[in-house]
N, C-alpha and C. Protein backbone atom coordinates (compact mmCIF):
# COMPACT_ATOMS: atom_id res chain seq x y z
N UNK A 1 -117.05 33.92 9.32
CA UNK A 1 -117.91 33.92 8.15
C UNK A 1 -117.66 35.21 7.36
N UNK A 2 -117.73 35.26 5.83
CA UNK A 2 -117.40 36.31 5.02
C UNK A 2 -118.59 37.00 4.74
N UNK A 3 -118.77 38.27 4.50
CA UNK A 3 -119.79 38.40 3.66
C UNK A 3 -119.75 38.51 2.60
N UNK A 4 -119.39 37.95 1.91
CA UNK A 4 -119.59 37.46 0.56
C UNK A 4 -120.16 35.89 0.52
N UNK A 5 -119.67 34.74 1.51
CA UNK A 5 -120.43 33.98 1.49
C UNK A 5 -121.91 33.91 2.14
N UNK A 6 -122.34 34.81 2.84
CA UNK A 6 -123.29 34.90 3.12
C UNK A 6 -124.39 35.68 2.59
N UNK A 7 -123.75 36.15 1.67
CA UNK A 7 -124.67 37.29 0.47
C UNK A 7 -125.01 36.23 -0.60
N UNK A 8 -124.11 34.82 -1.05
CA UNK A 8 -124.04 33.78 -1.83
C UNK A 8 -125.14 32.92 -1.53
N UNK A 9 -125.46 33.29 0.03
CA UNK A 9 -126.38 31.89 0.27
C UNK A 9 -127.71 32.17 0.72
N UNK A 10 -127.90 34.13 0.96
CA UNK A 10 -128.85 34.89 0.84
C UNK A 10 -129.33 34.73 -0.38
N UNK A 11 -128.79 35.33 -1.34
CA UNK A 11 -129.42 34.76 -2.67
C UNK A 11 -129.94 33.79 -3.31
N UNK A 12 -129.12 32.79 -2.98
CA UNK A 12 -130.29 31.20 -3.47
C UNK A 12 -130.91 31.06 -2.57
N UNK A 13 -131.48 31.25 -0.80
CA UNK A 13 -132.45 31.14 -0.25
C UNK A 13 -133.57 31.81 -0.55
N UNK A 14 -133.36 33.14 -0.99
CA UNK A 14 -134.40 34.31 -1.76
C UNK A 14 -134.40 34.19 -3.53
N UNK A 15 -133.42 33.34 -3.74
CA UNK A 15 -133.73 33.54 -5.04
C UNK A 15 -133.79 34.44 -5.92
N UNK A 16 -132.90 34.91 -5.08
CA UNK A 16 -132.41 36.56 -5.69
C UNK A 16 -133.20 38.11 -5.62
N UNK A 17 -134.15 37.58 -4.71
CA UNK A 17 -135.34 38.82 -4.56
C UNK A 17 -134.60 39.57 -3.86
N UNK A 18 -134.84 40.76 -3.69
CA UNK A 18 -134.15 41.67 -3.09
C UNK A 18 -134.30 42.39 -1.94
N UNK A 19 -135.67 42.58 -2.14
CA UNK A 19 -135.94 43.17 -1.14
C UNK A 19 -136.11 42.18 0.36
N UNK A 20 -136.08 40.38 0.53
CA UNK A 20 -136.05 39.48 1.35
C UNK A 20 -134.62 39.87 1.92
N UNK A 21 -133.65 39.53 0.44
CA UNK A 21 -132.16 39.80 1.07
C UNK A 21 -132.12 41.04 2.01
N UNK A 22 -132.25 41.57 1.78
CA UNK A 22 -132.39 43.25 1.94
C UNK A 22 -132.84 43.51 3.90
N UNK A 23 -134.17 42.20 3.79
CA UNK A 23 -134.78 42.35 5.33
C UNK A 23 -133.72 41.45 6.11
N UNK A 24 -133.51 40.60 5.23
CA UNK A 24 -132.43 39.66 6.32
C UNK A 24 -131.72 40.31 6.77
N UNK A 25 -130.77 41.19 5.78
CA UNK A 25 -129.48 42.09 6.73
C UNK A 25 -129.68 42.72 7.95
N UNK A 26 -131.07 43.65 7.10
CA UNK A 26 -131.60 45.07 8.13
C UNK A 26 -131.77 44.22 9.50
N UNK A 27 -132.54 42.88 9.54
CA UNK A 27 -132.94 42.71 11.63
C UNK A 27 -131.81 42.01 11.54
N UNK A 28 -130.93 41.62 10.73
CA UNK A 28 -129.82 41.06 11.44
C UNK A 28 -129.94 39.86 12.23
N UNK A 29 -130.38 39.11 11.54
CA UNK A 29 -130.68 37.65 11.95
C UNK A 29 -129.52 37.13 11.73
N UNK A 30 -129.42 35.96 12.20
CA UNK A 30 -128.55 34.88 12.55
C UNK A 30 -128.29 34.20 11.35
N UNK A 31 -127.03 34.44 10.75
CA UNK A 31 -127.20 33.13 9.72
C UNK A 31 -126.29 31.90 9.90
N UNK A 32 -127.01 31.33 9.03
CA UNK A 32 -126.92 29.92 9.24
C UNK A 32 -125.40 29.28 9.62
N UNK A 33 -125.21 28.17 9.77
CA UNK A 33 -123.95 27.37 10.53
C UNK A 33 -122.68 27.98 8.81
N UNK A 34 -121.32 28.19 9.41
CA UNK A 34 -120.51 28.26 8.32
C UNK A 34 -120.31 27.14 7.31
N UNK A 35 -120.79 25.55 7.70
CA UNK A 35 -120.57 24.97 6.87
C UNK A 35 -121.73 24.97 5.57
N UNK A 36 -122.53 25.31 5.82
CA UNK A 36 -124.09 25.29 4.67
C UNK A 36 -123.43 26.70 3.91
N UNK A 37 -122.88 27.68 4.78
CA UNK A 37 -122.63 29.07 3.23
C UNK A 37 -121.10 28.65 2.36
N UNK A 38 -120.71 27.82 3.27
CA UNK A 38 -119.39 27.42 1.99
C UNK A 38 -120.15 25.86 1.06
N UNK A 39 -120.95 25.49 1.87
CA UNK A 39 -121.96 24.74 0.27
C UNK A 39 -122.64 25.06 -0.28
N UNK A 40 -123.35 25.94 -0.20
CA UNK A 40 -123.85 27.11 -0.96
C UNK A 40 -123.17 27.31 -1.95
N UNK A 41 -121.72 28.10 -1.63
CA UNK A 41 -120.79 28.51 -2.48
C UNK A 41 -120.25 27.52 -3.26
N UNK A 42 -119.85 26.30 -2.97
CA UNK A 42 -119.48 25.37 -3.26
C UNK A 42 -120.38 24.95 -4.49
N UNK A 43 -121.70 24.88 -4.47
CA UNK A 43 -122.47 24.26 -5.38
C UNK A 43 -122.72 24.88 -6.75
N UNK A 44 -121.97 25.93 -6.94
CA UNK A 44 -122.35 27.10 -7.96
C UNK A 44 -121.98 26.47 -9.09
N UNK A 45 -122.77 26.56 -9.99
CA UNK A 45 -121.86 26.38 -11.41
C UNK A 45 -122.13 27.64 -12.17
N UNK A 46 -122.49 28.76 -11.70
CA UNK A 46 -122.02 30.14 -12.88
C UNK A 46 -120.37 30.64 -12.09
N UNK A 47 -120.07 31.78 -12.72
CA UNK A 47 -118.97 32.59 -12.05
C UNK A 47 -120.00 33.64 -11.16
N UNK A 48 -119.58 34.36 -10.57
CA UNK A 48 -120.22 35.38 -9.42
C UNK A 48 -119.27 36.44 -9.29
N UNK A 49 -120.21 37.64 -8.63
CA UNK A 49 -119.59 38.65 -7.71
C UNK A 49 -120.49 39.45 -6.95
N UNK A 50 -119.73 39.48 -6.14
CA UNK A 50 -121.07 39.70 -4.82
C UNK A 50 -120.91 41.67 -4.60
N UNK A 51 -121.52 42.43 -4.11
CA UNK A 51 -121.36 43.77 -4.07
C UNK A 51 -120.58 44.35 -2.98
N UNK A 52 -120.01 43.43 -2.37
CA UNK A 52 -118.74 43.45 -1.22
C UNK A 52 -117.24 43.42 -2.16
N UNK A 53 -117.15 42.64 -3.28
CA UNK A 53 -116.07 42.16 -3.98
C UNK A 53 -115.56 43.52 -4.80
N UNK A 54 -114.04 43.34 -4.84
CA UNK A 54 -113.83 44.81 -5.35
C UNK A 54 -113.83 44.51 -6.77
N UNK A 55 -114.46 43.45 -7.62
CA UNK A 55 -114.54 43.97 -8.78
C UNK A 55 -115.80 43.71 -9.35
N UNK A 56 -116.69 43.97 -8.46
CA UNK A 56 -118.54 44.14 -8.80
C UNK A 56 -118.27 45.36 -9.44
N UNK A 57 -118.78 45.51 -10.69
CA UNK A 57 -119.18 46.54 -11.83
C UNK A 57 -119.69 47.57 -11.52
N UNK A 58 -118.51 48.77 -11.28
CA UNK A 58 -119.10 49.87 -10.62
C UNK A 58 -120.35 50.69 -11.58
N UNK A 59 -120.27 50.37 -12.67
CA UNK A 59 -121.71 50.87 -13.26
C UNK A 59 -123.09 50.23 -12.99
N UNK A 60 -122.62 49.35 -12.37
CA UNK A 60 -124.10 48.59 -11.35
C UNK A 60 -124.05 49.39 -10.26
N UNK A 61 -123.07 49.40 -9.09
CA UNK A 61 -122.90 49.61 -7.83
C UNK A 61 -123.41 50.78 -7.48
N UNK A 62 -123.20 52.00 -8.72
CA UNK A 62 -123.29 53.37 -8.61
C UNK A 62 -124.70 53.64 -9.24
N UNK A 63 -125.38 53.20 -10.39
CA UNK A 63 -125.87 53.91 -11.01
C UNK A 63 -127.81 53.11 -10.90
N UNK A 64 -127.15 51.70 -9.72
CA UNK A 64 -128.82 51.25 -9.88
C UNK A 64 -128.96 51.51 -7.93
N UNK A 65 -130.56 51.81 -8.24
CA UNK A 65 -130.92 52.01 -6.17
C UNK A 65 -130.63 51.14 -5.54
N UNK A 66 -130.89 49.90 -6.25
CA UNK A 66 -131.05 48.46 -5.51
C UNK A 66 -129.95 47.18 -6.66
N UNK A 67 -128.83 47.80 -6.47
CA UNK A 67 -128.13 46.96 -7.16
C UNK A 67 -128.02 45.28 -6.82
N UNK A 68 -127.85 44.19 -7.00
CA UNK A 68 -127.76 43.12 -7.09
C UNK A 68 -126.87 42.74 -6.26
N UNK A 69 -127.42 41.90 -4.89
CA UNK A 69 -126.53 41.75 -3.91
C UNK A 69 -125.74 40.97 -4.88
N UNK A 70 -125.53 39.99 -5.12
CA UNK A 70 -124.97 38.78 -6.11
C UNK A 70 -125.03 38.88 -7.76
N UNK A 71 -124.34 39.30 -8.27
CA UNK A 71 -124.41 39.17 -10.06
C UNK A 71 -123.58 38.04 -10.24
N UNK A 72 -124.68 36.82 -11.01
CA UNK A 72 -124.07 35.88 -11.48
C UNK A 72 -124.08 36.14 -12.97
N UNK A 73 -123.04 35.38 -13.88
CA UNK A 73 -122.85 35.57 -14.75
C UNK A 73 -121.71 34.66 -15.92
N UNK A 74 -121.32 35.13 -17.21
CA UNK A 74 -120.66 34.13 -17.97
C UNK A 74 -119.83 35.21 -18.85
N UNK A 75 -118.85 34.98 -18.86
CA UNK A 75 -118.29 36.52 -20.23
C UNK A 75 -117.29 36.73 -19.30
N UNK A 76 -117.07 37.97 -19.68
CA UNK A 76 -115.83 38.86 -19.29
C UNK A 76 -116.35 39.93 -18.30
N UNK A 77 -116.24 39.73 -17.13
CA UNK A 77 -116.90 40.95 -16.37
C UNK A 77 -116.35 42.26 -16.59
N UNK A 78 -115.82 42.38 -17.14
CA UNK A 78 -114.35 43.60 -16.95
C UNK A 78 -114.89 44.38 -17.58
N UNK A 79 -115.56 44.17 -18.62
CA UNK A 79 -115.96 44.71 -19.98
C UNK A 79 -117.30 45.38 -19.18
N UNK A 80 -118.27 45.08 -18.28
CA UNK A 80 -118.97 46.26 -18.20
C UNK A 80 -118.51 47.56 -17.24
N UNK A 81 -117.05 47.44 -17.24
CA UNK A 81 -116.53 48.41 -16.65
C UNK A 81 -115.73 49.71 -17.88
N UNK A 82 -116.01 48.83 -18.99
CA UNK A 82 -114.75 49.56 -20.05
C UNK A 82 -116.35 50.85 -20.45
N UNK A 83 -115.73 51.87 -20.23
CA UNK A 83 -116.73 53.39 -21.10
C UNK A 83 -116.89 53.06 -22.07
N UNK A 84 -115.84 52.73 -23.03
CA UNK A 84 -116.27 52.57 -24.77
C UNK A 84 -117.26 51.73 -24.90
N UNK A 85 -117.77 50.86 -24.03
CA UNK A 85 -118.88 50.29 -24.34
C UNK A 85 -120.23 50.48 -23.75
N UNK A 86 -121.38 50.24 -24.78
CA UNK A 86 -122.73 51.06 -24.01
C UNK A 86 -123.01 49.40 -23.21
N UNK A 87 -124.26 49.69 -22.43
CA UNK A 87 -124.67 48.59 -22.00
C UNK A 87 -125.96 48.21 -21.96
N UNK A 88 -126.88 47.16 -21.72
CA UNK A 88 -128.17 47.08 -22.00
C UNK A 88 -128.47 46.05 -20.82
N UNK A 89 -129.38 46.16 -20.28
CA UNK A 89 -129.68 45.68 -19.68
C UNK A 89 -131.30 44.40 -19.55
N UNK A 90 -131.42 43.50 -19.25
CA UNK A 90 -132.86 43.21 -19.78
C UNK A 90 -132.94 42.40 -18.44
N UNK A 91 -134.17 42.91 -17.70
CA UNK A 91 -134.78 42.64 -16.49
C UNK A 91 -136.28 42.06 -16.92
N UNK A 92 -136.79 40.90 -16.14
CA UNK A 92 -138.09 40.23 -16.58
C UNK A 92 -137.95 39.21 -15.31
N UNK A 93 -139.06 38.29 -15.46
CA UNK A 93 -139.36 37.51 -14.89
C UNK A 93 -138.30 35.80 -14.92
N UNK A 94 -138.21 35.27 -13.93
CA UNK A 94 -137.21 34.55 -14.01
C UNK A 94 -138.21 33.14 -14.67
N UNK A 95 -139.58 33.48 -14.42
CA UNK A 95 -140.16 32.14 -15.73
C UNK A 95 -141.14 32.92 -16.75
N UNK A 96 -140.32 33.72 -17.13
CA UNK A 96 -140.92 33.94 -18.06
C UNK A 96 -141.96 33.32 -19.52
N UNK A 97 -142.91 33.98 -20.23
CA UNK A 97 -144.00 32.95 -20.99
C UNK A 97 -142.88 32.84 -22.32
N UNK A 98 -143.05 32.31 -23.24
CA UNK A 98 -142.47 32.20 -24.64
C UNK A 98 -142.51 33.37 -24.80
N UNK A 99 -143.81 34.01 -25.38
CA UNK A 99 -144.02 35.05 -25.82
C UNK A 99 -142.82 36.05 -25.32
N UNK A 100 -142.56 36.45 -24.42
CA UNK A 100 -141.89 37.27 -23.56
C UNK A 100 -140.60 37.17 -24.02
N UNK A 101 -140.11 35.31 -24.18
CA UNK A 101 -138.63 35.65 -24.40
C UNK A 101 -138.08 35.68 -25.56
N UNK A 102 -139.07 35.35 -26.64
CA UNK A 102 -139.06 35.67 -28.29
C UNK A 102 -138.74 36.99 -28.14
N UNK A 103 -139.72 37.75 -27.63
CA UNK A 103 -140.06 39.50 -28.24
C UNK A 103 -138.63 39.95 -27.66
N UNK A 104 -137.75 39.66 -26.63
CA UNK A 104 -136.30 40.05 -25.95
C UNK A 104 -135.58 39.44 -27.35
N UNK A 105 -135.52 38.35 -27.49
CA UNK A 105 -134.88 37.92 -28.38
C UNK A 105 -134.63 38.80 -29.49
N UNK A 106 -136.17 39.28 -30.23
CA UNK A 106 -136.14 39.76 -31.30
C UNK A 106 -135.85 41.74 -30.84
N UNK A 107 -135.90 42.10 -29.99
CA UNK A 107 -135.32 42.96 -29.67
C UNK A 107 -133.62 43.22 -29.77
N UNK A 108 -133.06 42.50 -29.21
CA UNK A 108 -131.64 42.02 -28.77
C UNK A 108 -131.25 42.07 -30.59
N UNK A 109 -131.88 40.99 -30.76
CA UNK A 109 -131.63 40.82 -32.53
C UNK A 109 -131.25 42.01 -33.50
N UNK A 110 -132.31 43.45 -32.98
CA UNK A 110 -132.43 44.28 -34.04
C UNK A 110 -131.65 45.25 -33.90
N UNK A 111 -130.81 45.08 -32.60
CA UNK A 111 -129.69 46.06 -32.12
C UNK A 111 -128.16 46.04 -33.09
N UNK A 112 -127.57 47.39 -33.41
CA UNK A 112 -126.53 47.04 -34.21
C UNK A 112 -125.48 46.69 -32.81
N UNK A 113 -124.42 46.11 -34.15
CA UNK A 113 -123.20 45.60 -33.39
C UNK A 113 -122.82 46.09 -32.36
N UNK A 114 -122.06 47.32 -32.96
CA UNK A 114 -121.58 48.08 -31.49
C UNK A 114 -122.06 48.73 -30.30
């Protein structure tokens, strides 16, 4: 078993919470049979990178306490590695109310280009 697939299937069992992932490792429980973490993996429809993978975004890896066992995602990952570019980040609730994702919206909105 990899750990990367098992960081894949930590995450959709926790749902990405962190600090669950986090207890699973620490007692070192048993995980599950190898065929359920390669369907896990199997079932994905974003792209991924797990914080084992050598091209998880070292400006995550380094600069947050509790970086993201799993960053799923869509784009060009590469790019939050390039300096010339700043980065932003927007953390919230994964059901967030309307209200909440207008006011991001209109935030995001009022930012210049570069």
């Amino acid at each position: 078993m990899k750990a990367e697939e098992l960081l894949i299937y930590l995450s959709i069992k926790f749902e990405g919470r962190w600090e669950d992932i986090y207890s699973f490792i620490k007692k070192k429980e048993n995980p599950p049979f190898e065929e359920e973490l390669t369907s896990c993996k199997n079932s994905l429809k974003y792209k991924y990178v797990t914080l084992v993978s050598e091209d998880y975004p070292s400006v995550l890896k380094h600069s947050l306490t509790s970086p993201p066992f799993v960053l799923y995602y869509e784009g060009d990952l590469s790019l939050l590695n390039e300096e010339k570019y700043k980065h932003l980040t927007v953390v919230g609730s994964r059901n967030a109310c309307l209200y909440s994702k207008n006011k991001v919206m209109s935030l995001i909105e009022e930012l210049p280009e570069n």
